[in-house]
C-alpha atoms as a PDB file:
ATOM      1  CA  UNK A   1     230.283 255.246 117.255  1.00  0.00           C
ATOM      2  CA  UNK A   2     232.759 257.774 118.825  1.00  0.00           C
ATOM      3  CA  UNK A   3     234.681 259.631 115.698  1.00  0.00           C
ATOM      4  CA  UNK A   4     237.906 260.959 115.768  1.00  0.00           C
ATOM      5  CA  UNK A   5     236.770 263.814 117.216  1.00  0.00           C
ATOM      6  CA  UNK A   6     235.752 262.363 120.288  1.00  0.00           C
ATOM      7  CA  UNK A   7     238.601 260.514 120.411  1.00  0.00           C
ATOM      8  CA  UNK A   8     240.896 263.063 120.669  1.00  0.00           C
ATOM      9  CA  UNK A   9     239.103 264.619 123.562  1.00  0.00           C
ATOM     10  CA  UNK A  10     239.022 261.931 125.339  1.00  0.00           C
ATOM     11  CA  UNK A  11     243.499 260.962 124.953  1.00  0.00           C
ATOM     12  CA  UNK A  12     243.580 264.473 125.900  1.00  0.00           C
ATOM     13  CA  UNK A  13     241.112 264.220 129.369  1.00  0.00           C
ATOM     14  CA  UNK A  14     243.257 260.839 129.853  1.00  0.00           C
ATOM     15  CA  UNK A  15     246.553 262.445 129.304  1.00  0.00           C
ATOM     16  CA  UNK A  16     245.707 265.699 131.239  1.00  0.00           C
ATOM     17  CA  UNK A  17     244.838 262.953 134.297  1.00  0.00           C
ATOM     18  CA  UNK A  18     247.827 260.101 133.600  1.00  0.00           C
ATOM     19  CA  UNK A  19     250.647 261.579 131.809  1.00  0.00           C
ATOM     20  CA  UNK A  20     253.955 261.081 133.957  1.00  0.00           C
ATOM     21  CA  UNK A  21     252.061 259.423 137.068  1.00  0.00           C
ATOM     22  CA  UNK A  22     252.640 255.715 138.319  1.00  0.00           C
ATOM     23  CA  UNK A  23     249.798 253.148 138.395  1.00  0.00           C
ATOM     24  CA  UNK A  24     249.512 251.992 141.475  1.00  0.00           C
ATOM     25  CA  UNK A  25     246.584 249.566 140.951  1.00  0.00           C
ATOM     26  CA  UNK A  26     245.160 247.749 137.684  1.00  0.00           C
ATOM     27  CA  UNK A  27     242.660 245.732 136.749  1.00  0.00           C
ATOM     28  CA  UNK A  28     241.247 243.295 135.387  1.00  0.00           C
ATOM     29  CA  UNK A  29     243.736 240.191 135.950  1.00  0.00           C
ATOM     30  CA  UNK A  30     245.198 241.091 132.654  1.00  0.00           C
ATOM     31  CA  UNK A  31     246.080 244.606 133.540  1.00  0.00           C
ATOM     32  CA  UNK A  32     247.885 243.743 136.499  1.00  0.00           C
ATOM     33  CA  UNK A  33     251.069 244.298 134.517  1.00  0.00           C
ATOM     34  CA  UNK A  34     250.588 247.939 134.882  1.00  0.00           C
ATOM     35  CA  UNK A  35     250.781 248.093 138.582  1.00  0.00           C
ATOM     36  CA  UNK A  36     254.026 250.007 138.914  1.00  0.00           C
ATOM     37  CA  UNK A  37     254.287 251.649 135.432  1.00  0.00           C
ATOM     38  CA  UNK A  38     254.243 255.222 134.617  1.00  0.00           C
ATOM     39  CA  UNK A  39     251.692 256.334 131.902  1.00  0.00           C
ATOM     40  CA  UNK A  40     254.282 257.873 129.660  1.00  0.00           C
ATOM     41  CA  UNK A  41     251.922 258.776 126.538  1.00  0.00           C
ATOM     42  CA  UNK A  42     248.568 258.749 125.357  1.00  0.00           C
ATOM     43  CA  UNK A  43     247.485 259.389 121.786  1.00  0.00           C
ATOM     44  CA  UNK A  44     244.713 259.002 119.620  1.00  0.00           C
ATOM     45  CA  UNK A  45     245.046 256.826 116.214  1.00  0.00           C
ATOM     46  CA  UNK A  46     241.584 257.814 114.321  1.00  0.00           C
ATOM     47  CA  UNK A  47     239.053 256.034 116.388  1.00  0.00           C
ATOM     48  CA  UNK A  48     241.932 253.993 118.580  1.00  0.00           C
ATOM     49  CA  UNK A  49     243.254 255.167 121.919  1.00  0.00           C
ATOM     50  CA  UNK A  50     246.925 254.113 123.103  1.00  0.00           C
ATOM     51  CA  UNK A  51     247.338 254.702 126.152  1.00  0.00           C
ATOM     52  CA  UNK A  52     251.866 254.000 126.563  1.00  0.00           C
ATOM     53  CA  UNK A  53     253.718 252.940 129.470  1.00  0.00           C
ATOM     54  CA  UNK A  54     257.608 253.342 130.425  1.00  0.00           C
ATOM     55  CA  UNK A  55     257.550 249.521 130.319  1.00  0.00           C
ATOM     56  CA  UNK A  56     256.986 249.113 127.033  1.00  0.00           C
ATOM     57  CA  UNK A  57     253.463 247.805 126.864  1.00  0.00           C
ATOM     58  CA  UNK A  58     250.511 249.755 125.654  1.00  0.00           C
ATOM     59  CA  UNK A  59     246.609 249.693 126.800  1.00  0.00           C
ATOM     60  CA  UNK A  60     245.011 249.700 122.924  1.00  0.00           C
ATOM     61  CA  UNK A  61     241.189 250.355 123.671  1.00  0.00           C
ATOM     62  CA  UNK A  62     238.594 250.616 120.844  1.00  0.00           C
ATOM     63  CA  UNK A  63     235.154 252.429 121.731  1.00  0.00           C
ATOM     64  CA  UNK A  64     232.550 250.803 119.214  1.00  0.00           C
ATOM     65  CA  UNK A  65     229.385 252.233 119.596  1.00  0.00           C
ATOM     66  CA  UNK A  66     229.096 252.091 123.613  1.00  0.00           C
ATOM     67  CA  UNK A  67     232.239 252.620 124.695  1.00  0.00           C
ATOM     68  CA  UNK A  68     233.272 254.997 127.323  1.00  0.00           C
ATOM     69  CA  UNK A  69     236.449 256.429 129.539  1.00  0.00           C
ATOM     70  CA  UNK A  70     235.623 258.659 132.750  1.00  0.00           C
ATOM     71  CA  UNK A  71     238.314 259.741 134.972  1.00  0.00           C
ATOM     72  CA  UNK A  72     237.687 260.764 138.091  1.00  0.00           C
ATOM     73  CA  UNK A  73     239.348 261.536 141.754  1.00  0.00           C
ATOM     74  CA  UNK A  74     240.105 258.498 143.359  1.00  0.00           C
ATOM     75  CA  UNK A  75     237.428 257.127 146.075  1.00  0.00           C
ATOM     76  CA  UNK A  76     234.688 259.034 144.191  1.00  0.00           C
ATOM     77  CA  UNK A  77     231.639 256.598 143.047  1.00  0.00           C
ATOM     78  CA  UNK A  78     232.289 256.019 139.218  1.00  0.00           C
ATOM     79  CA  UNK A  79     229.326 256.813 136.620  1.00  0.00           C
ATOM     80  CA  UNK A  80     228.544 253.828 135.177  1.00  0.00           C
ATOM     81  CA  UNK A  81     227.690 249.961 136.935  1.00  0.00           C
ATOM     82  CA  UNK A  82     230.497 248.094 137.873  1.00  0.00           C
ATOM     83  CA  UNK A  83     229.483 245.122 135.280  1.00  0.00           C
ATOM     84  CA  UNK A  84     230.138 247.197 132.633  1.00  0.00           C
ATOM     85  CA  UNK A  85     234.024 248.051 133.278  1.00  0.00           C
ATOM     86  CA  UNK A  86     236.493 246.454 131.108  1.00  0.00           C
ATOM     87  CA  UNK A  87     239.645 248.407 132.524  1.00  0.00           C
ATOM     88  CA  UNK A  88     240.772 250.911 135.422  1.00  0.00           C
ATOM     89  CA  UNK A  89     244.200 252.676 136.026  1.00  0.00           C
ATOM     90  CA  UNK A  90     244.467 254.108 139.296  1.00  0.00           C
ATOM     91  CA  UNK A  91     247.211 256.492 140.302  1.00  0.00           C
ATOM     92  CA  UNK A  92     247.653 258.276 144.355  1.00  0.00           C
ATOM     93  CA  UNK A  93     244.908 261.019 142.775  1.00  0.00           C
ATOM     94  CA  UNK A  94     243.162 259.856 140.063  1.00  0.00           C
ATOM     95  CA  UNK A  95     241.039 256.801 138.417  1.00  0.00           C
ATOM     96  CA  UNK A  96     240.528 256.340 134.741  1.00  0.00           C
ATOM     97  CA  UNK A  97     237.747 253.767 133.922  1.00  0.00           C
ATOM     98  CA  UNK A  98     237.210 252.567 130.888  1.00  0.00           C
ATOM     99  CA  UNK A  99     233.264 250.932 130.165  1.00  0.00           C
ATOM    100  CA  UNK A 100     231.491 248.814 127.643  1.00  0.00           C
ATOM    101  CA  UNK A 101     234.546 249.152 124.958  1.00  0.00           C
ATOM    102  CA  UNK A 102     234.776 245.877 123.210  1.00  0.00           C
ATOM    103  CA  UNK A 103     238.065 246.080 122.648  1.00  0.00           C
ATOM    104  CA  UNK A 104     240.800 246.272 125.452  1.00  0.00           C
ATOM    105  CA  UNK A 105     244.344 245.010 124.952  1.00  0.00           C
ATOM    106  CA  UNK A 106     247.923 245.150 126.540  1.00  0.00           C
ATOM    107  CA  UNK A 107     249.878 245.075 123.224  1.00  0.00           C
ATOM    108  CA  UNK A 108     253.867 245.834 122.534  1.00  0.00           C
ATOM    109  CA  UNK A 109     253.818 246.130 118.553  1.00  0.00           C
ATOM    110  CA  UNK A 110     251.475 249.442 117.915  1.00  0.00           C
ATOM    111  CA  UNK A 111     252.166 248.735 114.226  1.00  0.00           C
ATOM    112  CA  UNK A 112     250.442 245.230 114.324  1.00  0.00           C
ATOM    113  CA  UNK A 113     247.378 246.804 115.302  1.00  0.00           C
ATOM    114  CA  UNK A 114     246.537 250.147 113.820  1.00  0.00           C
ATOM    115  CA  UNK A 115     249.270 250.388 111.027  1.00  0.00           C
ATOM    116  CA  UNK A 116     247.185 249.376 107.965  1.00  0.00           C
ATOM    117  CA  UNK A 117     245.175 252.810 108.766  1.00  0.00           C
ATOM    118  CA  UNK A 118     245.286 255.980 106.895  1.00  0.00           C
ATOM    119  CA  UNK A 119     247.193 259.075 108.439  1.00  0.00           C
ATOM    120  CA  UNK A 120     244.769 260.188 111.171  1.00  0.00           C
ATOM    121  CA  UNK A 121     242.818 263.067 110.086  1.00  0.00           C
ATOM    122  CA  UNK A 122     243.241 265.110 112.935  1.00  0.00           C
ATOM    123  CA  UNK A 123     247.450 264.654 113.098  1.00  0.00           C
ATOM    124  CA  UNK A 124     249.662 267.360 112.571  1.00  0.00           C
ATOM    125  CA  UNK A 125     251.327 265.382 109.994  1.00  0.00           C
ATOM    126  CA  UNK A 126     247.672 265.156 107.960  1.00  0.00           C
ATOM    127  CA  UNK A 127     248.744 265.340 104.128  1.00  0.00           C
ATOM    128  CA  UNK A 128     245.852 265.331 102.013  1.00  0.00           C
ATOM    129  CA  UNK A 129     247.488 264.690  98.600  1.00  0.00           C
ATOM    130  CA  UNK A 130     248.583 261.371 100.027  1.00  0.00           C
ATOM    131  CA  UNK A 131     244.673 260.372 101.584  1.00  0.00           C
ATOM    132  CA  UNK A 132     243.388 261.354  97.867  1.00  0.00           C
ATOM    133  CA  UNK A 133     245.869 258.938  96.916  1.00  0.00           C
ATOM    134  CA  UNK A 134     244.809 256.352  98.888  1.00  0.00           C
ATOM    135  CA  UNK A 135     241.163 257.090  98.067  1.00  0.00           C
ATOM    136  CA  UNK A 136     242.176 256.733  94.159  1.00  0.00           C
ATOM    137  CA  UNK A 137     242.518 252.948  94.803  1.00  0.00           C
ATOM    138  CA  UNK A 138     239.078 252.142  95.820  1.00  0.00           C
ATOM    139  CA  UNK A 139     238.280 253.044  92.258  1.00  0.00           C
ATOM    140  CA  UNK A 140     234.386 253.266  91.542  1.00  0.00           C
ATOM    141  CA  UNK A 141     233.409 252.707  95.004  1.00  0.00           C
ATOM    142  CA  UNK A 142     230.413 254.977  96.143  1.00  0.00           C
ATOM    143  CA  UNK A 143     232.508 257.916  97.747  1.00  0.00           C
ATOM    144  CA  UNK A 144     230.429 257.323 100.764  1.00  0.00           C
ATOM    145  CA  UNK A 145     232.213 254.406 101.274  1.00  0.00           C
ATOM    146  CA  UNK A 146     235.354 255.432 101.146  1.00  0.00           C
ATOM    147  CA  UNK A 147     235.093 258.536 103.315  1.00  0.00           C
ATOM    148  CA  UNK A 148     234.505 256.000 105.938  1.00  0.00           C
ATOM    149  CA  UNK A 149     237.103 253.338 105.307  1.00  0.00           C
ATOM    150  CA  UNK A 150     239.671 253.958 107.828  1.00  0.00           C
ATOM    151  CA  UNK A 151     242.532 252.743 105.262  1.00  0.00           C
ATOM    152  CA  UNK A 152     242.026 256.154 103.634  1.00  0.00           C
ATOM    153  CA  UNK A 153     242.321 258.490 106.661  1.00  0.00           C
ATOM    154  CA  UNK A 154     241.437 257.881 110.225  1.00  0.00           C
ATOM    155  CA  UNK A 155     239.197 259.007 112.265  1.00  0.00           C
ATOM    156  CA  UNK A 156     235.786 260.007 110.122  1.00  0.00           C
ATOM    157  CA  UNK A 157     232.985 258.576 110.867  1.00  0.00           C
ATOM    158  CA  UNK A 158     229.412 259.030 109.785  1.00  0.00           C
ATOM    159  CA  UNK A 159     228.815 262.408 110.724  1.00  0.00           C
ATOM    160  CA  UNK A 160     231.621 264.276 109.507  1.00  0.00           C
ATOM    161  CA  UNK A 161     230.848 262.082 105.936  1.00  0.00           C
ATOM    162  CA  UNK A 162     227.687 263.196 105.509  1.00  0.00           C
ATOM    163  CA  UNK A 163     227.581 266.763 106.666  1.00  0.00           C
ATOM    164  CA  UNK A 164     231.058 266.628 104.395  1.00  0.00           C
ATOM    165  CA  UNK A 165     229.082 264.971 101.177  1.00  0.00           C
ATOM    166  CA  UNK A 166     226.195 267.717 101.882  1.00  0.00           C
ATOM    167  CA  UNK A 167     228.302 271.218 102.132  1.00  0.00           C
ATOM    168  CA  UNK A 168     230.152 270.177  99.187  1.00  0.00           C
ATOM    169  CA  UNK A 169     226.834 268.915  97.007  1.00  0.00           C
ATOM    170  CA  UNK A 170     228.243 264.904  96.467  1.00  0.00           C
ATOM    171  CA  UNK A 171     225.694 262.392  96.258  1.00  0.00           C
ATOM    172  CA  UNK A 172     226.724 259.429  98.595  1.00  0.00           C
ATOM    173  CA  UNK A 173     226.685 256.844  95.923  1.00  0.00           C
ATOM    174  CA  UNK A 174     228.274 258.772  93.198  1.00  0.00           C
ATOM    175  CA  UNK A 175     231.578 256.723  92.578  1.00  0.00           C
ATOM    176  CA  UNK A 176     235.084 258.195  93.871  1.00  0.00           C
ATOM    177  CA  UNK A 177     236.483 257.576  90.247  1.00  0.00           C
ATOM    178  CA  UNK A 178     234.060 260.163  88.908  1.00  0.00           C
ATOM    179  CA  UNK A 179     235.224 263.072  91.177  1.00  0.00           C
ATOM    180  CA  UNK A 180     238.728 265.122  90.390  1.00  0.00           C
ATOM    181  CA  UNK A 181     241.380 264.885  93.255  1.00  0.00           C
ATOM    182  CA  UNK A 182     240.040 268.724  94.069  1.00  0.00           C
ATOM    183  CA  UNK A 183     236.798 267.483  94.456  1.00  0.00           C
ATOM    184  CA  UNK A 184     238.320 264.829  96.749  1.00  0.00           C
ATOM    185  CA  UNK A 185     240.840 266.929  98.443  1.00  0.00           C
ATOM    186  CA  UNK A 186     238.031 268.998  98.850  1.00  0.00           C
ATOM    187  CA  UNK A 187     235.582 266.681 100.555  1.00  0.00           C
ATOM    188  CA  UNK A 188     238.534 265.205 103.492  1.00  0.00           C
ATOM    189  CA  UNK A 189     239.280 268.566 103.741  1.00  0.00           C
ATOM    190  CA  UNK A 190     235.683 269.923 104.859  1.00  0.00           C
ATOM    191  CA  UNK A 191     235.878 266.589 107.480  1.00  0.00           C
ATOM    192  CA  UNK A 192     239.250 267.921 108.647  1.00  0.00           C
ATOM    193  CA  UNK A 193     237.931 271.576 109.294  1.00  0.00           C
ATOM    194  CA  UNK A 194     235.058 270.624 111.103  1.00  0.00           C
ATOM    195  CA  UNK A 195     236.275 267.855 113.474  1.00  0.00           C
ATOM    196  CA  UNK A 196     239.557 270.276 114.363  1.00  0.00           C
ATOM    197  CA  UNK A 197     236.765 272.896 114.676  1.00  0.00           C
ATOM    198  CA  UNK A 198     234.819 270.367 117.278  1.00  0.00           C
ATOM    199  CA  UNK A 199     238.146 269.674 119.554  1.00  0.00           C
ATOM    200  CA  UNK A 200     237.251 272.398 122.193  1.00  0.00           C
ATOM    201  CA  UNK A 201     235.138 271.083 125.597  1.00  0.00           C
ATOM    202  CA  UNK A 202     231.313 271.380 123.506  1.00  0.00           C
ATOM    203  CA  UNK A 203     230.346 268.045 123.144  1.00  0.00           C
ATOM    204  CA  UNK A 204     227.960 269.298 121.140  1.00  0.00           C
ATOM    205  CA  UNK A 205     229.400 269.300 117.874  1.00  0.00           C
ATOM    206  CA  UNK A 206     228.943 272.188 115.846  1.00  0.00           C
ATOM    207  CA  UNK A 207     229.815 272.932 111.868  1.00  0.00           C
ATOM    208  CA  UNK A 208     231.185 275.781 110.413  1.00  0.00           C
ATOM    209  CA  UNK A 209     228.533 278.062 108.630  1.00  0.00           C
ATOM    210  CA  UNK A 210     225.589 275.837 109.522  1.00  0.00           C
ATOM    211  CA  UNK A 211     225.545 275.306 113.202  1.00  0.00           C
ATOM    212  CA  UNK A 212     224.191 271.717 114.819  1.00  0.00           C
ATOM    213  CA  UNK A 213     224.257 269.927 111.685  1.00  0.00           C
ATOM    214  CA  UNK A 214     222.499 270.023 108.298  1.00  0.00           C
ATOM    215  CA  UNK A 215     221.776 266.242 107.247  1.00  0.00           C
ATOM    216  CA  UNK A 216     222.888 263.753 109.710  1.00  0.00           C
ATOM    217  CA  UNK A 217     219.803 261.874 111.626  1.00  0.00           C
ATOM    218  CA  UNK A 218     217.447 264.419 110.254  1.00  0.00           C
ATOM    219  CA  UNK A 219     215.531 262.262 107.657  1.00  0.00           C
ATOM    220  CA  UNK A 220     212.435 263.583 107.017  1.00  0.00           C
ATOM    221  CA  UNK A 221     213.272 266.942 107.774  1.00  0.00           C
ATOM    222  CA  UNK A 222     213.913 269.554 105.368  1.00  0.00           C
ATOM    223  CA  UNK A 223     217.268 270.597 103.961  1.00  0.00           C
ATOM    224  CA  UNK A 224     218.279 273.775 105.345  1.00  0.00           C
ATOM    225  CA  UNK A 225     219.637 274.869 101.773  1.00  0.00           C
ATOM    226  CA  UNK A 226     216.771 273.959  99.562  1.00  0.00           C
ATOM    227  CA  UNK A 227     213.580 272.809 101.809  1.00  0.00           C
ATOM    228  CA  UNK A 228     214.021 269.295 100.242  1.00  0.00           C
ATOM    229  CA  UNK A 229     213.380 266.676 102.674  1.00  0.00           C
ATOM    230  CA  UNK A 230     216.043 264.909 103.445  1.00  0.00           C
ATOM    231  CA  UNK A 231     216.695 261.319 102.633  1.00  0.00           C
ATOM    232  CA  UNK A 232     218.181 258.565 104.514  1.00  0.00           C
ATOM    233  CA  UNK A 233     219.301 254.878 103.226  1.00  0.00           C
ATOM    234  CA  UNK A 234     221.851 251.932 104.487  1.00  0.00           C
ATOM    235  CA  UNK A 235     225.153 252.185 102.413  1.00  0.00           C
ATOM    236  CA  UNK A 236     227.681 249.926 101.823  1.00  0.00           C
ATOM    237  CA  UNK A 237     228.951 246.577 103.295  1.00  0.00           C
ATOM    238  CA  UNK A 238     228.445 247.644 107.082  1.00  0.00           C
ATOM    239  CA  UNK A 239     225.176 249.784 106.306  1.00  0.00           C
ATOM    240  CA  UNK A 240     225.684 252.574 107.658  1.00  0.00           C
ATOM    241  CA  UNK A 241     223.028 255.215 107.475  1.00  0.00           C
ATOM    242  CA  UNK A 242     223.619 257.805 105.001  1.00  0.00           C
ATOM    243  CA  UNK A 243     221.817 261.207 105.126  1.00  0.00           C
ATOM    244  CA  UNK A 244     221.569 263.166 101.941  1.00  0.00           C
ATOM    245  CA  UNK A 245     219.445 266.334  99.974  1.00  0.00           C
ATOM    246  CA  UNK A 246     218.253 264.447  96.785  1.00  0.00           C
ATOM    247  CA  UNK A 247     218.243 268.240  95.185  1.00  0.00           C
ATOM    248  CA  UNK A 248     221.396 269.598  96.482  1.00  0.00           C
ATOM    249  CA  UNK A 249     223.450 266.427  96.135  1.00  0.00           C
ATOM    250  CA  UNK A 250     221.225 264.450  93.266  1.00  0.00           C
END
């Protein structure tokens, strides 16, 4: 699933493209309200996209795990078959194509729709006092959990949790009511500083001190702080894959 990261690259691509143009064609049928608008803003909301119109509406797209947007001149051939598109904005110049997301709305209220999240890691605005807050009502949930519930602070996603959990030596499962708020503060902060670090054109996501990655789909292989080999188990209500040193982080 595309993390915040991602995300962010992708509002910027869109904005770069969109920002202050007029649509001039939409689609599908329920897009068609578009045709006409100017693309006045488009932000990232943790793992959301908005893309804003002067009309008031609002294209709210959610990648999953397969979604995609391209943008490309218009009249070029687009890079992915035509049953997979779910929406397309084109202005005089440009096409932005959005494929396989499973989630595609026109919405007005913003609120309605992402406001029970967390402050999105990657804002500005990012307070981390406040997401240790948050994270202090989950009580003895595993902290794995909570570093991925998007009510805490949006945007992580399994990656940046466990290469987060592994620099900073936290088992997965330990419970968040067992760690101090530094030790918290300390863990969304390490997410924070590697996804802003990862918001350059590399898609290939890199991590400070430790290159490609130390834990994350490497099960089996050994840690590259101990030579342990490194462990990998479903966590939590969605089962996520968690990757973890059983030395380093016990």
């Amino acid at each position: 699933m595309p993390e915040g990261d991602t995300i962010f690259r992708t509002a910027e691509k869109l904005r770069q493209a969109l920002q202050g143009k007029r649509v001039v064609s939409a689609r599908p049928d329920q897009l068609k309200r578009l045709a006409g608008a100017s693309v006045s803003d488009v932000q990232p909301v943790g793992k959301h996209l908005m893309i804003r119109f002067d009309n008031g509406l609002t294209l709210h797209t959610h990648m999953r795990i397969r979604g995609v947007w391209q943008v490309y001149p218009r009249g070029q051939k687009p890079g992915r078959p035509d049953w997979q598109l779910k929406a397309i904005l084109e202005t005089d110049e440009m096409v932005a194509a959005c494929f396989a997301a499973p989630l595609v709305e026109l919405i007005r209220d913003e609120s309605s729709h992402v406001g029970h999240l967390g402050p999105d890691i990657l804002g500005d605005d990012w307070d981390v006092a406040s997401v240790v807050q948050r994270a202090r009502s989950f009580g003895p949930a595993a902290i794995g959990e909570v570093m991925l519930d998007q009510r805490v602070t949006a945007g992580i996603g399994n990656v940046y949790r466990c290469e987060a959990l592994w620099q900073r030596k936290v088992n997965p499962w330990k419970p968040a009511d067992q760690l101090t708020d530094e030790e918290l503060a300390s863990l969304f902060e390490v997410a924070r500083l590697a996804m802003r670090a990862n918001l350059g054109g590399n898609l290939r996501r890199r991590f400070p001190g430790y290159g490609g990655g130390a834990v994350h789909a490497r099960g089996g292989r050994p840690c590259p702080r101990c030579g342990t080999l490194i462990k990998v188990r479903a966590l939590g209500e969605h089962a996520r894959l968690a990757y973890w040193c059983p030395a380093c982080q016990g």
